[in-house]
N, C-alpha and C. Protein backbone atom coordinates (compact mmCIF):
# COMPACT_ATOMS: atom_id res chain seq x y z
N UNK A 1 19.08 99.41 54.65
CA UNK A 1 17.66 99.39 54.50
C UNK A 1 16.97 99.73 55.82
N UNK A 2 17.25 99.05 56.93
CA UNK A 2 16.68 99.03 58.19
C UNK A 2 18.01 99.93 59.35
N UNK A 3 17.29 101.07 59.45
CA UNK A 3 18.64 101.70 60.95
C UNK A 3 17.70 100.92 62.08
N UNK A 4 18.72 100.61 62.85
CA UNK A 4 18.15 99.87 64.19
C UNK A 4 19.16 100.90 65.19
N UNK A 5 19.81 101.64 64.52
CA UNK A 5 20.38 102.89 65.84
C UNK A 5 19.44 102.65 67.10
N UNK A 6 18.21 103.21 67.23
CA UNK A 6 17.31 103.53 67.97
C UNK A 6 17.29 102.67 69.09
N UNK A 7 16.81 101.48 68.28
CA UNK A 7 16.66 100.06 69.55
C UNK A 7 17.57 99.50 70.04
N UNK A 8 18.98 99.73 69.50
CA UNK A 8 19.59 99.05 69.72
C UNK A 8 20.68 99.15 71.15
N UNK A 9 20.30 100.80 71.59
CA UNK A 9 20.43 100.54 73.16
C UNK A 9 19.33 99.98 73.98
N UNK A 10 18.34 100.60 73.94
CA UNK A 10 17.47 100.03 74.29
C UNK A 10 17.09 97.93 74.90
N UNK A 11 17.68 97.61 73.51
CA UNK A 11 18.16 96.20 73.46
C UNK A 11 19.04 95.25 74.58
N UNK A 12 20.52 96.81 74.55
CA UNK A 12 21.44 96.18 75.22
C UNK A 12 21.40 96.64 76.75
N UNK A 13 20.30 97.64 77.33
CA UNK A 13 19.56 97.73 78.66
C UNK A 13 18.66 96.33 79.03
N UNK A 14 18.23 96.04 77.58
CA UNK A 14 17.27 95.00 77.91
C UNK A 14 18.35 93.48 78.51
N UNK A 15 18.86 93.24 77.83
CA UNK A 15 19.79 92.43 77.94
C UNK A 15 20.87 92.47 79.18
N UNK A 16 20.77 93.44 79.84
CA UNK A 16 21.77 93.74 80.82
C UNK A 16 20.96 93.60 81.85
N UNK A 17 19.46 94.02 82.00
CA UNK A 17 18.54 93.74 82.87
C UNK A 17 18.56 92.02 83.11
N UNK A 18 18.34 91.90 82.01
CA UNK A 18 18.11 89.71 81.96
C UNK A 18 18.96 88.93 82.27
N UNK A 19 20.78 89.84 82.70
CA UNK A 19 21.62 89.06 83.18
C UNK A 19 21.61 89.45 84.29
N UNK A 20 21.72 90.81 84.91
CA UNK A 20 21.14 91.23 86.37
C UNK A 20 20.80 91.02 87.08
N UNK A 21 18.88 91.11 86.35
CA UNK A 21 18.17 90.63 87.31
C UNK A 21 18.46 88.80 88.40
N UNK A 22 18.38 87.87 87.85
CA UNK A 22 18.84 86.56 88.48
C UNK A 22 20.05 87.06 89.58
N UNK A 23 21.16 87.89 89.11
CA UNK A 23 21.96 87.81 90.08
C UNK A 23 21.67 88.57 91.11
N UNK A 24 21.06 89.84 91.30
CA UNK A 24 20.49 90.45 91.96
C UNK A 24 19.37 89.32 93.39
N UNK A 25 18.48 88.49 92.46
CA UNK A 25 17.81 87.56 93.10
C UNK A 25 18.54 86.93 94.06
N UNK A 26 19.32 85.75 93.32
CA UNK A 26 20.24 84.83 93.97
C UNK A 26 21.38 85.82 95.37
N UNK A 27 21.76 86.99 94.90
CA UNK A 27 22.16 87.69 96.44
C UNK A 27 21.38 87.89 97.18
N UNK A 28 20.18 88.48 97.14
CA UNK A 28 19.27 88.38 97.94
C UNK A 28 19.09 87.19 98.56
N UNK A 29 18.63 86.36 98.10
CA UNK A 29 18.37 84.87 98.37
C UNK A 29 19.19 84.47 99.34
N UNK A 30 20.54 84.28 98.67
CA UNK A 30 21.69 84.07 99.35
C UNK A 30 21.44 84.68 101.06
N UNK A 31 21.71 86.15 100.77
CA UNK A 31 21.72 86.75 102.03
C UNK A 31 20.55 86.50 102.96
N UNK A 32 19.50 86.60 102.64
CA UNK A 32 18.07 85.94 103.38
C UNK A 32 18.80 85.16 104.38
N UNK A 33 18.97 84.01 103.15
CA UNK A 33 19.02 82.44 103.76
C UNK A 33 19.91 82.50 105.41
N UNK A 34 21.57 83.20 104.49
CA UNK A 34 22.58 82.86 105.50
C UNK A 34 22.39 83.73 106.61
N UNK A 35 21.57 85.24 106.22
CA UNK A 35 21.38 85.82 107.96
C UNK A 35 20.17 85.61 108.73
N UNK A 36 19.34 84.40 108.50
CA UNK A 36 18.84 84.45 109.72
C UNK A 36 18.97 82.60 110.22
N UNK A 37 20.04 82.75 109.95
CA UNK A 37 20.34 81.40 110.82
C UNK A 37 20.12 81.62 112.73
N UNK A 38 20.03 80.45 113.47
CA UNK A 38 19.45 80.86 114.68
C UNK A 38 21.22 81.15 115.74
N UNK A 39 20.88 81.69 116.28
CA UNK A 39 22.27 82.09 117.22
C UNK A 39 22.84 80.67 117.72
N UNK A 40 24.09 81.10 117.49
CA UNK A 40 24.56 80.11 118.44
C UNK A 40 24.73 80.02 120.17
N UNK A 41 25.06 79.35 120.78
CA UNK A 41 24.87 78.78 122.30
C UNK A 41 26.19 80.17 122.60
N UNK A 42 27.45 80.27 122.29
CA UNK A 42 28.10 81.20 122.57
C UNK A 42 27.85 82.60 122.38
N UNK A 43 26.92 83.19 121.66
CA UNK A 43 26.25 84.12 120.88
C UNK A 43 25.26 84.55 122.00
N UNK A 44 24.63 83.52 122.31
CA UNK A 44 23.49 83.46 123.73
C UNK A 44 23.86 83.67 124.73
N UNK A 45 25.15 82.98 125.16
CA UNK A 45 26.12 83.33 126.18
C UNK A 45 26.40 84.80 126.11
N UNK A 46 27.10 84.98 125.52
CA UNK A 46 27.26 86.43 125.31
C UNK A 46 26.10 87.31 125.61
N UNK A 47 25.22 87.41 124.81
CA UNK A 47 24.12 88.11 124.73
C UNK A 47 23.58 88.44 126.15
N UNK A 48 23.31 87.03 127.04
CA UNK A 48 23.28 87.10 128.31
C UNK A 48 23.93 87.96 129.29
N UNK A 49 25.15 87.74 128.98
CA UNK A 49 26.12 88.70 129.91
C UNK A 49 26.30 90.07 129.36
N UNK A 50 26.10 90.23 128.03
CA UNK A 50 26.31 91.71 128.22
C UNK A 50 25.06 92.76 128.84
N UNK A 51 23.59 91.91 128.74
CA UNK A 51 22.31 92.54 129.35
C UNK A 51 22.77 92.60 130.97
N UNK A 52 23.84 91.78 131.48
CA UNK A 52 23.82 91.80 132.93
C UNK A 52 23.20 90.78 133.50
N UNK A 53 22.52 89.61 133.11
CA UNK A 53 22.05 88.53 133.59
C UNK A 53 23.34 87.36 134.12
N UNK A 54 24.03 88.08 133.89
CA UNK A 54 25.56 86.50 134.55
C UNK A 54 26.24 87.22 134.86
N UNK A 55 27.00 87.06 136.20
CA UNK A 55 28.27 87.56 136.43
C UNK A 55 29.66 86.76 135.81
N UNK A 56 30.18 87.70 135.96
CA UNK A 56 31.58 87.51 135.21
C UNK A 56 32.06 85.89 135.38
N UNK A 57 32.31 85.62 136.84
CA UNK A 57 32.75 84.30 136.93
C UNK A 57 32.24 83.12 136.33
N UNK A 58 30.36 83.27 136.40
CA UNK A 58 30.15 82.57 135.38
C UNK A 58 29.97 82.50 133.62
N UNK A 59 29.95 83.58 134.06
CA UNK A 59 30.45 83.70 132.11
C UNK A 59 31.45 83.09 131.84
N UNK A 60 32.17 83.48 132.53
CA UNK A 60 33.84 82.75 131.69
C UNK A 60 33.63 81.16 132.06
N UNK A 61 32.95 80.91 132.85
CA UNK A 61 33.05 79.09 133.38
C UNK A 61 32.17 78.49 132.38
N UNK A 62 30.99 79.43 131.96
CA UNK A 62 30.42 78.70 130.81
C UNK A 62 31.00 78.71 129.49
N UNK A 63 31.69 79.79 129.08
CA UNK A 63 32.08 80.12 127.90
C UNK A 63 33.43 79.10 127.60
N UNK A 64 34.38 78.84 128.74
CA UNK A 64 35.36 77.61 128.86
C UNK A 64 34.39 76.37 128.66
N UNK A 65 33.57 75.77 129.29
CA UNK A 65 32.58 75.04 128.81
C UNK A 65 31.95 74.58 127.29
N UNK A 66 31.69 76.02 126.99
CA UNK A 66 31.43 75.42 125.54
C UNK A 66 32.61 75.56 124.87
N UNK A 67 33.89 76.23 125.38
CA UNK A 67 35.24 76.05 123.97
C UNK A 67 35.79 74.94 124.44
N UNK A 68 35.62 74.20 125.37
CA UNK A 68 35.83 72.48 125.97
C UNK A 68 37.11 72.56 126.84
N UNK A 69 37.16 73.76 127.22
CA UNK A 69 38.35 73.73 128.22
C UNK A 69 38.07 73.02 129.27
C-alpha cells in the first residue's frame, strides 16, 4: 500500500546523525577538557632551558630535583 523506498534512507542518515552527533560532542569535550590542562613544573623546566634562560648545570640540578634524586 505505502512504498517508503524514498524515506527510508533518508531515515537511516537521520538516525546515523543521532548516534554521531553525541559522540562527535563528547570527543570534542573530551579533548577540550584534557588539552588544556596547565603545564607541569618539569614542562616549565624544560621550556625554560630550551629558550636559553638556564644553563645546563642548572637544568639538570633542577630537573634531578623535581625527579627526587
Amino acid at each position: 500500500m505505502f512504498d517508503h523506498g524514498d524515506w527510508m534512507f533518508g531515515g537511516g542518515l537521520t538516525m546515523l546523525l543521532i548516534w554521531l552527533a553525541p559522540l562527535f560532542l563528547l570527543f570534542f569535550a573530551l579533548r577540550n577538557f584534557l588539552g588544556n590542562r596547565p603545564p607541569t613544573a618539569r614542562e616549565l623546566l624544560d621550556q625554560a632551558y630550551a629558550r636559553g634562560e638556564l644553563p645546563r648545570d642548572e637544568y639538570l640540578r633542577k630537573r634531578d630535583d623535581l625527579a627526587g634524586h
